[in-house]
Protein backbone atom coordinates (compact mmCIF):
# COMPACT_ATOMS: atom_id res chain seq x y z
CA UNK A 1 -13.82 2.39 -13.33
CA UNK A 2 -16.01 -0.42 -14.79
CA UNK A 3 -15.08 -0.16 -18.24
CA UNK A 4 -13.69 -2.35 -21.28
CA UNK A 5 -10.30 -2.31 -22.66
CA UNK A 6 -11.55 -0.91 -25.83
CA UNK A 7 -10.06 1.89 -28.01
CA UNK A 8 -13.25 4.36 -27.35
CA UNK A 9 -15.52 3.78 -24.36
CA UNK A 10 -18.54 6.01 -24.90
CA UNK A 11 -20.12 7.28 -21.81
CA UNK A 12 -23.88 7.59 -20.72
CA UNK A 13 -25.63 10.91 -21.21
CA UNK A 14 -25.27 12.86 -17.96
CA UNK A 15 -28.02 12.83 -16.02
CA UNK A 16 -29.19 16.62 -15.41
CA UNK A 17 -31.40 15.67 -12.67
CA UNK A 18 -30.71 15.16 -8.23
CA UNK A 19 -27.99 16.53 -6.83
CA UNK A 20 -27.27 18.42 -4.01
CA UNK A 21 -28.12 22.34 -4.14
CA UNK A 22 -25.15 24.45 -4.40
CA UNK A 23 -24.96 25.73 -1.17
CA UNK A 24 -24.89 22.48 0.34
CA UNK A 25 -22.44 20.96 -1.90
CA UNK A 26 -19.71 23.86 -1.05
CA UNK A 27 -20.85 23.12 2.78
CA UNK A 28 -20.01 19.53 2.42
CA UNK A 29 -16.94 19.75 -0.06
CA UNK A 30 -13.51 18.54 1.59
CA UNK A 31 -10.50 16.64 0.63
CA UNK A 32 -10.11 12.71 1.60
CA UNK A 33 -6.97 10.84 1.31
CA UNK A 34 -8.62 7.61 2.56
CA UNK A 35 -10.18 5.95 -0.19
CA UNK A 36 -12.24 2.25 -0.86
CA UNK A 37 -11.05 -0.14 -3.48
CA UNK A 38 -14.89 0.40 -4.66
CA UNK A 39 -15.50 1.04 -8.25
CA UNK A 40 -17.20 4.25 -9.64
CA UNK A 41 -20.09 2.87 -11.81
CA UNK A 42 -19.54 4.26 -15.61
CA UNK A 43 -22.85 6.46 -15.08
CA UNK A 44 -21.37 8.01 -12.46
CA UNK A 45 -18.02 8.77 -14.56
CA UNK A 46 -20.12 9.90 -17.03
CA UNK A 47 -21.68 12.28 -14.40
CA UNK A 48 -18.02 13.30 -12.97
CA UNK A 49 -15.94 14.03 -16.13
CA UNK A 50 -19.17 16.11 -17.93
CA UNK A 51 -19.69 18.02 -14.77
CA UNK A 52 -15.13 18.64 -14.75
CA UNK A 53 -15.49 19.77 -18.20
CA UNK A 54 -18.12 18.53 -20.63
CA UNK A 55 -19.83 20.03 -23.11
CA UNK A 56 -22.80 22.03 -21.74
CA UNK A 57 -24.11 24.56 -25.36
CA UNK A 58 -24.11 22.52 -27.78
CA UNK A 59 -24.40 25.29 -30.44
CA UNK A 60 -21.29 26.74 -29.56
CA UNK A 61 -19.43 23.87 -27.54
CA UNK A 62 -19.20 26.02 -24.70
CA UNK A 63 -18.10 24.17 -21.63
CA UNK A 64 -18.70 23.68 -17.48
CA UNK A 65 -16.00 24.46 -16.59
CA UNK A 66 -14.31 28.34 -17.99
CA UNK A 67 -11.37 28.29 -20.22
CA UNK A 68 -9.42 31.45 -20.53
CA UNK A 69 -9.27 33.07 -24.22
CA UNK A 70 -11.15 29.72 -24.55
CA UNK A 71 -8.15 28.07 -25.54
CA UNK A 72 -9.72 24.77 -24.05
CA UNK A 73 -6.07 23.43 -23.46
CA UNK A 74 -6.80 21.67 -20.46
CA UNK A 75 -7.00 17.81 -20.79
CA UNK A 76 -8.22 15.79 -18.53
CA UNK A 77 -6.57 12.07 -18.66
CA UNK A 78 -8.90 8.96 -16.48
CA UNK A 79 -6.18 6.61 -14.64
CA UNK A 80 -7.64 3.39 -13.28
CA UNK A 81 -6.67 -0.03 -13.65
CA UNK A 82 -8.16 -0.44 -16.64
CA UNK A 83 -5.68 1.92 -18.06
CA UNK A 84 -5.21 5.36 -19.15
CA UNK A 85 -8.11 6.88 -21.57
CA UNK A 86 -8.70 10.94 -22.56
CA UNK A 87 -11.69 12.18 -21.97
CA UNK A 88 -12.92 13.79 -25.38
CA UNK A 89 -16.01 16.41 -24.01
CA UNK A 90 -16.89 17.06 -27.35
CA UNK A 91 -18.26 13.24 -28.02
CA UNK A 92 -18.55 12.91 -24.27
CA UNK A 93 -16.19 9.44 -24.43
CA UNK A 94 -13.22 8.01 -23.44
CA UNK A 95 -9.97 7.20 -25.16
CA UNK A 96 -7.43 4.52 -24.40
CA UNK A 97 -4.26 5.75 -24.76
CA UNK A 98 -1.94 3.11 -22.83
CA UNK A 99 -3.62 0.01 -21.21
CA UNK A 100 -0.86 0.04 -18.29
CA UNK A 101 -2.12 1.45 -14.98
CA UNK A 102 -0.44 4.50 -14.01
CA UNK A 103 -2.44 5.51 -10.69
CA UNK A 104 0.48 5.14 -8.84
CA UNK A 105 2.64 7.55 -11.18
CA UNK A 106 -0.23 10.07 -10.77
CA UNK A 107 1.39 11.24 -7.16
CA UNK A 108 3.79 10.49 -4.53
CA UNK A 109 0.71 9.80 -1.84
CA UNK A 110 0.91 5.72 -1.70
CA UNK A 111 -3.34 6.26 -1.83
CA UNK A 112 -3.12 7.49 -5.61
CA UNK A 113 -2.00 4.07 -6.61
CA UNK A 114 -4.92 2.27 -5.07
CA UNK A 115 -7.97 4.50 -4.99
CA UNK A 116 -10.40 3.69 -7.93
CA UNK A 117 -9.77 6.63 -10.08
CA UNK A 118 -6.69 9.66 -10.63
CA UNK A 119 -7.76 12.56 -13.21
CA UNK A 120 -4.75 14.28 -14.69
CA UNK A 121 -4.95 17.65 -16.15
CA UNK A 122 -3.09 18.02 -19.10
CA UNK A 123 -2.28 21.60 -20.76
CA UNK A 124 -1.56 21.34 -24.29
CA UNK A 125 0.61 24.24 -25.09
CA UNK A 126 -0.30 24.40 -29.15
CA UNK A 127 -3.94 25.41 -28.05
CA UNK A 128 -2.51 28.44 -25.94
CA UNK A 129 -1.49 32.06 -28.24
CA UNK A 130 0.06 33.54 -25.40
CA UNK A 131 3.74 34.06 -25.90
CA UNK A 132 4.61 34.95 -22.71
CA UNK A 133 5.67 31.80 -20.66
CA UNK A 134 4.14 33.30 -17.18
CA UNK A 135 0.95 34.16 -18.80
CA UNK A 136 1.08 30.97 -20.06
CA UNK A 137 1.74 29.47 -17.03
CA UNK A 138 -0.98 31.23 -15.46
CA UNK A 139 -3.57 30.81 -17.55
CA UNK A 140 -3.19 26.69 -17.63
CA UNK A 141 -2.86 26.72 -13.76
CA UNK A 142 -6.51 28.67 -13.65
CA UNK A 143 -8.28 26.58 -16.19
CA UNK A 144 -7.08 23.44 -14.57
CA UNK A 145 -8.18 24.55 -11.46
CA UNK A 146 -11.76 25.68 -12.74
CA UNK A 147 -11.75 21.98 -13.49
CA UNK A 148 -10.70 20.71 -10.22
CA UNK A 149 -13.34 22.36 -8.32
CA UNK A 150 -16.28 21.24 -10.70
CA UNK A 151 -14.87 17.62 -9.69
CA UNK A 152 -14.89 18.76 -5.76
CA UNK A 153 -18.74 19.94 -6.00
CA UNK A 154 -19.83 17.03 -8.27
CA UNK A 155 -18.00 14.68 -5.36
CA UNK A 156 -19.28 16.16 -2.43
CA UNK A 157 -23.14 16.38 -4.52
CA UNK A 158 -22.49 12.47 -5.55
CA UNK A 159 -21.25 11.27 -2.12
CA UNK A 160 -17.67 10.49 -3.36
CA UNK A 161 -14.28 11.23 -1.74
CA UNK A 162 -11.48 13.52 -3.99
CA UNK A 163 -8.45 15.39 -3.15
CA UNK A 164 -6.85 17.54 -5.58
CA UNK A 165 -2.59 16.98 -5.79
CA UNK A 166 -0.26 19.01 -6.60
CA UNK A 167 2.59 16.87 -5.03
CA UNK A 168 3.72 14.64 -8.05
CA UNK A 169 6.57 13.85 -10.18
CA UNK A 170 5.59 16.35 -13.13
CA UNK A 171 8.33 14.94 -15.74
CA UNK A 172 7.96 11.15 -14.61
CA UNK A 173 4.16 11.29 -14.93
CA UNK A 174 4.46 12.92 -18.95
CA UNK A 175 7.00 10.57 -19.71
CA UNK A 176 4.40 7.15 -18.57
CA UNK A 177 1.99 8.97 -20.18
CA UNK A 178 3.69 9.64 -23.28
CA UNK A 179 2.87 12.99 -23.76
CA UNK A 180 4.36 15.30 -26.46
CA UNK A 181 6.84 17.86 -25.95
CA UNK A 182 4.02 20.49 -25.78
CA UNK A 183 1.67 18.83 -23.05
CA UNK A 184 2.18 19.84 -19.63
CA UNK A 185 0.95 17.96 -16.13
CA UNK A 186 -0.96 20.79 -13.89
CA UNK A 187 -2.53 18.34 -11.58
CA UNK A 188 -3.76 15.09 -10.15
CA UNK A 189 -7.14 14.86 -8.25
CA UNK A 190 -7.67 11.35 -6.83
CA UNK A 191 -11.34 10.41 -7.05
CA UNK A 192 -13.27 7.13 -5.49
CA UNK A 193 -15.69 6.37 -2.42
CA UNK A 194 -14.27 6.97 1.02
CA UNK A 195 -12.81 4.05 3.07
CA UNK A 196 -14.87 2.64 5.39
């Protein structure tokens, strides 16, 4: 991720144009777990974390992906070795929130650690009215995986590699984060250019 160690990192508007039609994109989406020490150029993160989950009605800050009760409680955290930022849809930006590189906590896969990018998806429990811990549960799991296939349609339309992961030590991953006690890890979806 070619970006500065600053506290915000605004992002270039998304480009609305090119593509692959949707048909082909769900044709050629897969999951990689080889991945190039290649950077993703910040227009294409632009590109990738709008298409996850930015803003797409302004008038209403409706979103790509769909959020149940629209609770937006999903998060989705940027890992590289840059450091750790939030992406904030609403000002399409990023936030630094620890400089340390934590692509390696993101997943027990030794590739997480190297690959140029891990996305973590964050539920923030205050968002969510549901006081049933299932539905809760649920509901998170869904929206974060809304998320996770906008990022497998944008990769396979923008000719990178992703795998979404599952596989990761939950608790660990909060704690290098430093999340609150209210913020919950969902996922990790490792994102770069295939290897070679």
């Amino acid at each position: 991720m070619e970006i500065k160690l600053k506290d915000t990192v605004a992002l270039p508007a998304p480009r609305m144009d090119g593509g692959m039609p949707l048909m082909a994109a769900l044709a050629a989406r897969h999951s990689t777990r080889e991945f190039s020490p290649r950077e993703i150029p910040q227009q294409v993160l632009g590109d990738l974390l709008w298409a996850a989950c930015g803003v797409n009605r302004l008038r209403t800050g409706g979103r790509t992906a769909p959020s149940a009760r629209n609770w937006r409680e999903i998060d989705i955290y940027a890992a590289s070795a840059a450091g750790l930022h939030r992406y904030v849809p609403e000002a399409h930006r990023l936030q630094l929130v620890a400089r340390t590189d934590l692509r390696a906590a993101s997943g027990m896969q030794e590739f997480a650690g190297t690959a140029p990018l891990d996305l973590v998806y964050v539920a923030d429990l205050a968002r969510v009215d549901a006081a049933d811990p299932v539905e809760r549960r649920f509901y998170c799991a869904a929206d974060a995986a809304f998320i996770a296939q906008n990022v497998y349609l944008f990769c396979a339309s923008a000719g990178l590699a992703c795998v979404v992961r599952g596989a990761l030590n939950r608790s660990g991953l909060a704690q290098a984060m430093h999340l609150g006690k209210r913020q919950r890890v969902i996922l990790a979806h490792t994102v770069g250019y295939a290897a070679d």
